[in-house]
PDB file of N, CA and C in Angstrom:
ATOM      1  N   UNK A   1       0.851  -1.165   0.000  1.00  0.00           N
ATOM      2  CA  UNK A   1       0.000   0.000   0.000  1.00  0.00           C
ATOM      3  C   UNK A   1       0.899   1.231   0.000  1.00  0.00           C
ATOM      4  N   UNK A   2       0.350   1.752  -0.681  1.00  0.00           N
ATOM      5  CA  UNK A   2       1.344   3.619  -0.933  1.00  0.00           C
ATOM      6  C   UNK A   2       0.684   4.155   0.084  1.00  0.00           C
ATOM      7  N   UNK A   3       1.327   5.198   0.653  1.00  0.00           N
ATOM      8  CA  UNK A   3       0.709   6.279   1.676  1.00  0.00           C
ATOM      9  C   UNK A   3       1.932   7.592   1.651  1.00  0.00           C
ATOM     10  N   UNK A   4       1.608   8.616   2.297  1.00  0.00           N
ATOM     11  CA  UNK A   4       2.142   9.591   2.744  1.00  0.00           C
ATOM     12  C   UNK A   4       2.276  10.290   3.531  1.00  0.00           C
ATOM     13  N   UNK A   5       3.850  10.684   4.078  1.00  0.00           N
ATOM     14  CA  UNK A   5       3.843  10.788   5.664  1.00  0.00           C
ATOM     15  C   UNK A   5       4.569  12.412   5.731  1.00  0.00           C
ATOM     16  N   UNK A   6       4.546  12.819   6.795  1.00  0.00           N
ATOM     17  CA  UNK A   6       5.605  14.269   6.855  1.00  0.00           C
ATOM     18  C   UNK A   6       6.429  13.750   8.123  1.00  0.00           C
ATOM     19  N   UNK A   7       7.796  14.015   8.254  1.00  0.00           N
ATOM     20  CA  UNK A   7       8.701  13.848   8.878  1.00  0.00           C
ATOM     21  C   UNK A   7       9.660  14.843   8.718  1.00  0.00           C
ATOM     22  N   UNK A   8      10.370  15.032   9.930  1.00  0.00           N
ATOM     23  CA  UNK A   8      11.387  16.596   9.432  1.00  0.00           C
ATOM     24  C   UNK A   8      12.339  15.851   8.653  1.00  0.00           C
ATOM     25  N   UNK A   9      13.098  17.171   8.003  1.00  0.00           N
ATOM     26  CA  UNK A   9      14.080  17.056   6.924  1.00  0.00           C
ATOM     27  C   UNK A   9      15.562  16.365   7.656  1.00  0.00           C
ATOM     28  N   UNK A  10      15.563  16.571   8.556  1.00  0.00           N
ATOM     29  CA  UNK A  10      16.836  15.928   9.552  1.00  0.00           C
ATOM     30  C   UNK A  10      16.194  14.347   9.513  1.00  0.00           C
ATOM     31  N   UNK A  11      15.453  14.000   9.828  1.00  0.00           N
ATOM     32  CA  UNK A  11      14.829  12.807  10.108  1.00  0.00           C
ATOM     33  C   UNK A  11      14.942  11.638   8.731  1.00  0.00           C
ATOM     34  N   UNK A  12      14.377  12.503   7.963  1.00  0.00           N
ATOM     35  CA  UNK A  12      14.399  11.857   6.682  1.00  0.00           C
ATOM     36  C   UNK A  12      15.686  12.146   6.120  1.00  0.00           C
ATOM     37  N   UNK A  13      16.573  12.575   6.396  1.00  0.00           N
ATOM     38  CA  UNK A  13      18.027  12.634   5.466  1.00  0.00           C
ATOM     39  C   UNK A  13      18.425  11.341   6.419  1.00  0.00           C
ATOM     40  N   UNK A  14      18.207  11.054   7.805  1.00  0.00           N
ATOM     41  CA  UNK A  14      19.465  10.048   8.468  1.00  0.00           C
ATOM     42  C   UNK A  14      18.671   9.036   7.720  1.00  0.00           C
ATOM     43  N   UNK A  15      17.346   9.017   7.461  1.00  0.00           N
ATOM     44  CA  UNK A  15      16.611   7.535   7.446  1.00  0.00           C
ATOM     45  C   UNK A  15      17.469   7.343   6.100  1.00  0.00           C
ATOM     46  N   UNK A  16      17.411   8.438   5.074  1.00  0.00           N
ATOM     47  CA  UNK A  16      17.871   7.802   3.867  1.00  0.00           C
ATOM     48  C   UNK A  16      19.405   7.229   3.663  1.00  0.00           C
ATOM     49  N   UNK A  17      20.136   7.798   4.144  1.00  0.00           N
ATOM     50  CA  UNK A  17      21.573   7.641   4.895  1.00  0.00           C
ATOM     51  C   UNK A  17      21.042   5.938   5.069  1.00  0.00           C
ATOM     52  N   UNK A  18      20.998   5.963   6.617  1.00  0.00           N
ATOM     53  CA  UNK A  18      20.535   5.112   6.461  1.00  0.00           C
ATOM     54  C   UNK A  18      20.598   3.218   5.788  1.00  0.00           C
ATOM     55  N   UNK A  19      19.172   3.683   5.098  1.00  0.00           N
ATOM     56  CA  UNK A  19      18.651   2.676   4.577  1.00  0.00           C
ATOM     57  C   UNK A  19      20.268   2.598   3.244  1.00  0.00           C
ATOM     58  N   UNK A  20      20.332   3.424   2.965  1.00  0.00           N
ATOM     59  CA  UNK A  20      21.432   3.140   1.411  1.00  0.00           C
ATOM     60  C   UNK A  20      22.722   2.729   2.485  1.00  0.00           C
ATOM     61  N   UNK A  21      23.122   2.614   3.791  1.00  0.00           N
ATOM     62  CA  UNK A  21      24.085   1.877   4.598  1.00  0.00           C
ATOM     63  C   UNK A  21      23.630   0.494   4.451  1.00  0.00           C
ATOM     64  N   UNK A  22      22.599   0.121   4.663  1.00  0.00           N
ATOM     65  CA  UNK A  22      22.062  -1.195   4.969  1.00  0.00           C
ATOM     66  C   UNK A  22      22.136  -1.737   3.440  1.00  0.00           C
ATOM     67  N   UNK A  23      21.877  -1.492   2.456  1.00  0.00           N
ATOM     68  CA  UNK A  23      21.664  -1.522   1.442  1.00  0.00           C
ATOM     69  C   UNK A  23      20.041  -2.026   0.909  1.00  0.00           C
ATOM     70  N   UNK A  24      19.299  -1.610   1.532  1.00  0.00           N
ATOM     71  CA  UNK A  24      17.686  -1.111   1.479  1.00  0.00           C
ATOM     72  C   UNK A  24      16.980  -0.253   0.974  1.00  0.00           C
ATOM     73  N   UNK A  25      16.225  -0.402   0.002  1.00  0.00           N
ATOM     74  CA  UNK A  25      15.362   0.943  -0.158  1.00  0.00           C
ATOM     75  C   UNK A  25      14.987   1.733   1.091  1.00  0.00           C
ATOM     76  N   UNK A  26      14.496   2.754   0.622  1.00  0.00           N
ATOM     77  CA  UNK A  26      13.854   3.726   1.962  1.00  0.00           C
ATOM     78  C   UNK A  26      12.310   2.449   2.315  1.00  0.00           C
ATOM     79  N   UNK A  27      11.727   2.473   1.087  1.00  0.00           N
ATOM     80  CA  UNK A  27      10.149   1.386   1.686  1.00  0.00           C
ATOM     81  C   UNK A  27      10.296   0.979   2.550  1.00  0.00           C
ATOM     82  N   UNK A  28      11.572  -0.079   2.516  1.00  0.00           N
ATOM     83  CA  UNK A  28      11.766  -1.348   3.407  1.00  0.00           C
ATOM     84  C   UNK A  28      12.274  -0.658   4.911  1.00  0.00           C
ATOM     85  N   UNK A  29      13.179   0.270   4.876  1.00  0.00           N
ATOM     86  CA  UNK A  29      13.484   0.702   6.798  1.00  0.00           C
ATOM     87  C   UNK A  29      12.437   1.092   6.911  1.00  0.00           C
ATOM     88  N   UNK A  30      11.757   2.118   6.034  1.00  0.00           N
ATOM     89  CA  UNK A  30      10.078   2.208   6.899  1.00  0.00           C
ATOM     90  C   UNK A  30       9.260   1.180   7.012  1.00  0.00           C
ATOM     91  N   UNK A  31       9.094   0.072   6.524  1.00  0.00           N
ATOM     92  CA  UNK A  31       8.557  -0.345   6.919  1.00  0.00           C
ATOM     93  C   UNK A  31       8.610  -1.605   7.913  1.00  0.00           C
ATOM     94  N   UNK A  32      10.440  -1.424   7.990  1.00  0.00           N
ATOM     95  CA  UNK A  32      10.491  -2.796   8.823  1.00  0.00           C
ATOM     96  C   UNK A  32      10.749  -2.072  10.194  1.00  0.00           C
ATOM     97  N   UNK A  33      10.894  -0.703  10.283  1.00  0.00           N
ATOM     98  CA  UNK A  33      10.531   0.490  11.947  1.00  0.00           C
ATOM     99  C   UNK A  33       9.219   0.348  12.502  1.00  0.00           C
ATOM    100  N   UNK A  34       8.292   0.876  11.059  1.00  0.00           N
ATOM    101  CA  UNK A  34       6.960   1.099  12.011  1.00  0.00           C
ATOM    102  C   UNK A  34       6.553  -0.688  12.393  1.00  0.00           C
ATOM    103  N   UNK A  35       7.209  -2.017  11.799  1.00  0.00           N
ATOM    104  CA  UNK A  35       6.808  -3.275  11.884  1.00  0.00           C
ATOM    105  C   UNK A  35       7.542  -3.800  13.772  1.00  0.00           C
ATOM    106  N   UNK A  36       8.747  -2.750  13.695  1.00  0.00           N
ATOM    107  CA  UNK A  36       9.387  -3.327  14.890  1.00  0.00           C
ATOM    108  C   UNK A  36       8.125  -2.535  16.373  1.00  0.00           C
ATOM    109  N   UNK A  37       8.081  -1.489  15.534  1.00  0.00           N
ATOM    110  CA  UNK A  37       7.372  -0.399  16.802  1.00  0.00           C
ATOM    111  C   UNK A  37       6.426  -0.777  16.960  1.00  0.00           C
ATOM    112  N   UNK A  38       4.862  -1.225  16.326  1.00  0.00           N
ATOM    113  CA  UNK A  38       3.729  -2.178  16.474  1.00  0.00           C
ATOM    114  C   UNK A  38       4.344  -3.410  17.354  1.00  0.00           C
ATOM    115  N   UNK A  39       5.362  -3.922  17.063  1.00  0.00           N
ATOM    116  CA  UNK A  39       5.045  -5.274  17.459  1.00  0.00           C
ATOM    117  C   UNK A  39       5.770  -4.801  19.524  1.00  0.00           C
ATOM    118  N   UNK A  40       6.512  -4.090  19.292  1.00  0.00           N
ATOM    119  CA  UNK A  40       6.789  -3.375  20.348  1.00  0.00           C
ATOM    120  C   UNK A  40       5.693  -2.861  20.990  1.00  0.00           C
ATOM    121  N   UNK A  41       4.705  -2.231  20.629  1.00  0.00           N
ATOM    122  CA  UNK A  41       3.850  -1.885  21.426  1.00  0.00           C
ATOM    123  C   UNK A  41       2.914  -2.590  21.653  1.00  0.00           C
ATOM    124  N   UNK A  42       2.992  -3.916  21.046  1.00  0.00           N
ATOM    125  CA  UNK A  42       1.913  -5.108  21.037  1.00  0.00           C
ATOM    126  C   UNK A  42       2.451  -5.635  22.484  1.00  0.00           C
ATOM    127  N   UNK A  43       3.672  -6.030  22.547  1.00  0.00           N
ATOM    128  CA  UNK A  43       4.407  -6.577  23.419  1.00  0.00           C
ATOM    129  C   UNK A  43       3.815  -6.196  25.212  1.00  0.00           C
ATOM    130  N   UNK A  44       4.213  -4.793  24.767  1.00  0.00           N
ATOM    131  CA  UNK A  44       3.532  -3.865  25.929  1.00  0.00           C
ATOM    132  C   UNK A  44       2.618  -4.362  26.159  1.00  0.00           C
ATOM    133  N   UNK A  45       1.096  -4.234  25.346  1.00  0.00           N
ATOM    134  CA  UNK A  45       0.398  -4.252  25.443  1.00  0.00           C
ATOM    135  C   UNK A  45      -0.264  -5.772  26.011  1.00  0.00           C
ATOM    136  N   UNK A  46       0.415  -6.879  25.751  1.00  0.00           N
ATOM    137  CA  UNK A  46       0.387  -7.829  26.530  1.00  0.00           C
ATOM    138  C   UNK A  46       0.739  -8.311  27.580  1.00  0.00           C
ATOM    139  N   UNK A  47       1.879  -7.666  28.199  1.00  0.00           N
ATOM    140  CA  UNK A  47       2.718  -7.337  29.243  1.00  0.00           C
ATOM    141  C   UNK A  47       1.528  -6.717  30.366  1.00  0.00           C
ATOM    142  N   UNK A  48       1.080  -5.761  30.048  1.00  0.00           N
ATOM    143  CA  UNK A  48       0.048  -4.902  30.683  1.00  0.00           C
ATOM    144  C   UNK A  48      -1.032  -5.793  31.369  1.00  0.00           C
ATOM    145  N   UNK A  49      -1.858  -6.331  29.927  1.00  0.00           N
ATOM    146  CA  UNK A  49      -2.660  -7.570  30.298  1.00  0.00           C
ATOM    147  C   UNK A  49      -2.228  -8.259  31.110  1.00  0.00           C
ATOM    148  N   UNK A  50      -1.209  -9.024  31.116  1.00  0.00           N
ATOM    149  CA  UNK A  50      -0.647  -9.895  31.969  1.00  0.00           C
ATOM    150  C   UNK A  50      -0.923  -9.683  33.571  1.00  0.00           C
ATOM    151  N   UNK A  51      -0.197  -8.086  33.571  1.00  0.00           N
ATOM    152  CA  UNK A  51      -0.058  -8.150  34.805  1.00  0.00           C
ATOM    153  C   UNK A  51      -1.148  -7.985  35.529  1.00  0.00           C
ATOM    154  N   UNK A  52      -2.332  -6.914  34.957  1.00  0.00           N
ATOM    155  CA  UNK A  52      -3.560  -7.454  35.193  1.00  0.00           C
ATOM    156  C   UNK A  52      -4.150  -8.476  35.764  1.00  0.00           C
ATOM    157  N   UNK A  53      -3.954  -9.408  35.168  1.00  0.00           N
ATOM    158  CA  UNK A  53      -5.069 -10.829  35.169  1.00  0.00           C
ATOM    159  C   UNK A  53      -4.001 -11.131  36.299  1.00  0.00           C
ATOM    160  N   UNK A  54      -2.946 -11.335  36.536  1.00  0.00           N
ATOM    161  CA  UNK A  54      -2.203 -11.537  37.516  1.00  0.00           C
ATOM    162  C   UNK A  54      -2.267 -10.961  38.963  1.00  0.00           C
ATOM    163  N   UNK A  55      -2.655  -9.737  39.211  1.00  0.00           N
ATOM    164  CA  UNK A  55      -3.032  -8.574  40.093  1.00  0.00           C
ATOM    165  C   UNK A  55      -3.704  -9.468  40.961  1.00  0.00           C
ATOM    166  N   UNK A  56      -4.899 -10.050  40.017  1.00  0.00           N
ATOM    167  CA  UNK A  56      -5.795 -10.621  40.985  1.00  0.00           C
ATOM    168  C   UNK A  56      -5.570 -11.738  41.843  1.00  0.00           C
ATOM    169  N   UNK A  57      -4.516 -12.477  41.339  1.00  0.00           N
ATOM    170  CA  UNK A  57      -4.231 -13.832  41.403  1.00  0.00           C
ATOM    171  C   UNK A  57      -3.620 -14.149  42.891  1.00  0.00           C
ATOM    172  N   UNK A  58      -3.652 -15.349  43.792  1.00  0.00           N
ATOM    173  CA  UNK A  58      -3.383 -15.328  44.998  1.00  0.00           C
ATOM    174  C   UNK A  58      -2.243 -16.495  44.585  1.00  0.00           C
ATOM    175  N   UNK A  59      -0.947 -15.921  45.077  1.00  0.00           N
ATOM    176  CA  UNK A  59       0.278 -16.967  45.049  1.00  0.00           C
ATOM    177  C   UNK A  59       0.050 -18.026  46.082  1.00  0.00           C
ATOM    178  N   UNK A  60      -0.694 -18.041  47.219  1.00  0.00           N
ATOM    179  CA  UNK A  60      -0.551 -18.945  48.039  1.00  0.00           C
ATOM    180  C   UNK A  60       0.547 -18.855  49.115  1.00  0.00           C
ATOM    181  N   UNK A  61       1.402 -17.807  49.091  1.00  0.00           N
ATOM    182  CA  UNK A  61       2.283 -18.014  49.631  1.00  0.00           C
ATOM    183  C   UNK A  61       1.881 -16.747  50.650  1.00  0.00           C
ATOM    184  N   UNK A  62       2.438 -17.478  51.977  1.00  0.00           N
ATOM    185  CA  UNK A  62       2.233 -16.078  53.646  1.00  0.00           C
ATOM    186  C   UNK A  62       2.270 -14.460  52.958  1.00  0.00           C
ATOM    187  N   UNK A  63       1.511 -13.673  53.200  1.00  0.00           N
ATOM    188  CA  UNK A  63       2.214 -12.402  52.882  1.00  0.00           C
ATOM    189  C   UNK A  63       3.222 -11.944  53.613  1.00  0.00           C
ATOM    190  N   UNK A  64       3.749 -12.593  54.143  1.00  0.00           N
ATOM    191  CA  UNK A  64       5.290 -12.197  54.543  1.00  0.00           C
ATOM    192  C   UNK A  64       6.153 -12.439  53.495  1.00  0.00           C
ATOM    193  N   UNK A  65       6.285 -13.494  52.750  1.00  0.00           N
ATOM    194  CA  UNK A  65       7.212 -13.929  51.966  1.00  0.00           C
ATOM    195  C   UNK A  65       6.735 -13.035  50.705  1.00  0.00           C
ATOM    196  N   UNK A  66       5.388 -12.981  50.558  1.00  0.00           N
ATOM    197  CA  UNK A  66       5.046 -11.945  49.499  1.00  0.00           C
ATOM    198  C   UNK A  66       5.867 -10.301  49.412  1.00  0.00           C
ATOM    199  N   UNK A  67       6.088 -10.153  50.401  1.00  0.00           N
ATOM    200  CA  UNK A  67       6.304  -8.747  51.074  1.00  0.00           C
ATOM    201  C   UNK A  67       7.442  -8.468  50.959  1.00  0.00           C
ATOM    202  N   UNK A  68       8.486 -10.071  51.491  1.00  0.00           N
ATOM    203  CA  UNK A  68       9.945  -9.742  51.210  1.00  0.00           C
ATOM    204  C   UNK A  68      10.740 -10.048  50.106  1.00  0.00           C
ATOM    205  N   UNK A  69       9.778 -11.076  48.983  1.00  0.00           N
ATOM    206  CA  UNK A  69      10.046 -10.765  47.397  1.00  0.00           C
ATOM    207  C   UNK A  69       9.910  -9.564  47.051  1.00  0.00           C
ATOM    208  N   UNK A  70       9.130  -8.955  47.182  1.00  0.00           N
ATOM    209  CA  UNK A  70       8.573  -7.640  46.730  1.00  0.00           C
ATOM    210  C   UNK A  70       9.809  -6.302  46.849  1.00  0.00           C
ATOM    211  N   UNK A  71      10.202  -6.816  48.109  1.00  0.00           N
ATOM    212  CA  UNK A  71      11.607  -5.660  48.818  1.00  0.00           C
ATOM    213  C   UNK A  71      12.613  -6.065  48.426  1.00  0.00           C
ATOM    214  N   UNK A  72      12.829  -7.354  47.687  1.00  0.00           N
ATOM    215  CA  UNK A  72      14.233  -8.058  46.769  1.00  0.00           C
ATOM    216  C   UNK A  72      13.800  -7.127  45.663  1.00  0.00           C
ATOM    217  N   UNK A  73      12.804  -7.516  45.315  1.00  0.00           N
ATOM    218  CA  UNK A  73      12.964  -6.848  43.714  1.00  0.00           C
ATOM    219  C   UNK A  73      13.409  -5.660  43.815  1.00  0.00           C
ATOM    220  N   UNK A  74      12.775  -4.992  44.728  1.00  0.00           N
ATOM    221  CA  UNK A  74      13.298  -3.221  44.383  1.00  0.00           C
ATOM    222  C   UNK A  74      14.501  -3.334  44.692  1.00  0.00           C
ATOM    223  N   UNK A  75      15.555  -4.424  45.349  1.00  0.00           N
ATOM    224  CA  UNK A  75      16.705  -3.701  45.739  1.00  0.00           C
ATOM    225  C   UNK A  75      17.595  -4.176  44.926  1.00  0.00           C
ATOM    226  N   UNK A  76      16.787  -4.880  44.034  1.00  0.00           N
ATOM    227  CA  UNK A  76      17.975  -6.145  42.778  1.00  0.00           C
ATOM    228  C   UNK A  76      18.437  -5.044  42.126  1.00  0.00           C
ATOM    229  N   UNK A  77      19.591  -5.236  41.207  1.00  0.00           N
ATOM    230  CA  UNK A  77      19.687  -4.125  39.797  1.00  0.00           C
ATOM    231  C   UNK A  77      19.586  -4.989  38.710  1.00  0.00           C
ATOM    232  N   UNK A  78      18.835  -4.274  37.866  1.00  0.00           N
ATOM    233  CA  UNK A  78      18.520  -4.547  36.900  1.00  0.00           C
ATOM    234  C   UNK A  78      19.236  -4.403  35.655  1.00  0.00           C
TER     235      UNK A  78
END
């Protein structure tokens, strides 16, 4: 499908840069960006869900031990 977009002139000179590094048309980095960024925000977007449906969920385990996983995580680095 053809379409048409506006992007600044800085933006579109690196993309074209770029894509002729990779040795790609311009089509293809656009369209394999906006393909990474959907699926990226799909990701999210299941992630989200997740934690949701999870929220509700009872581990079974004392809330003590709940409490002091909870105080690992924040102090882990990530």
């Amino acid at each position: 499908m053809k379409t048409s977009i506006s992007i600044p002139d800085d933006l579109f000179e690196s993309a074209d840069a770029l894509a002729e590094q990779m040795g790609m048309s311009r089509s293809a980095l656009y369209a394999n960006a906006v393909s990474e960024y959907v699926a990226k925000h799909r990701a999210t977007n299941v992630t989200a869900r997740l934690n949701e449906v999870y929220a509700a969920e009872r581990t079974g385990l004392p809330e003590s031990v709940t409490r002091a996983q909870a105080r690992s995580v924040r102090l882990a680095e990530w």
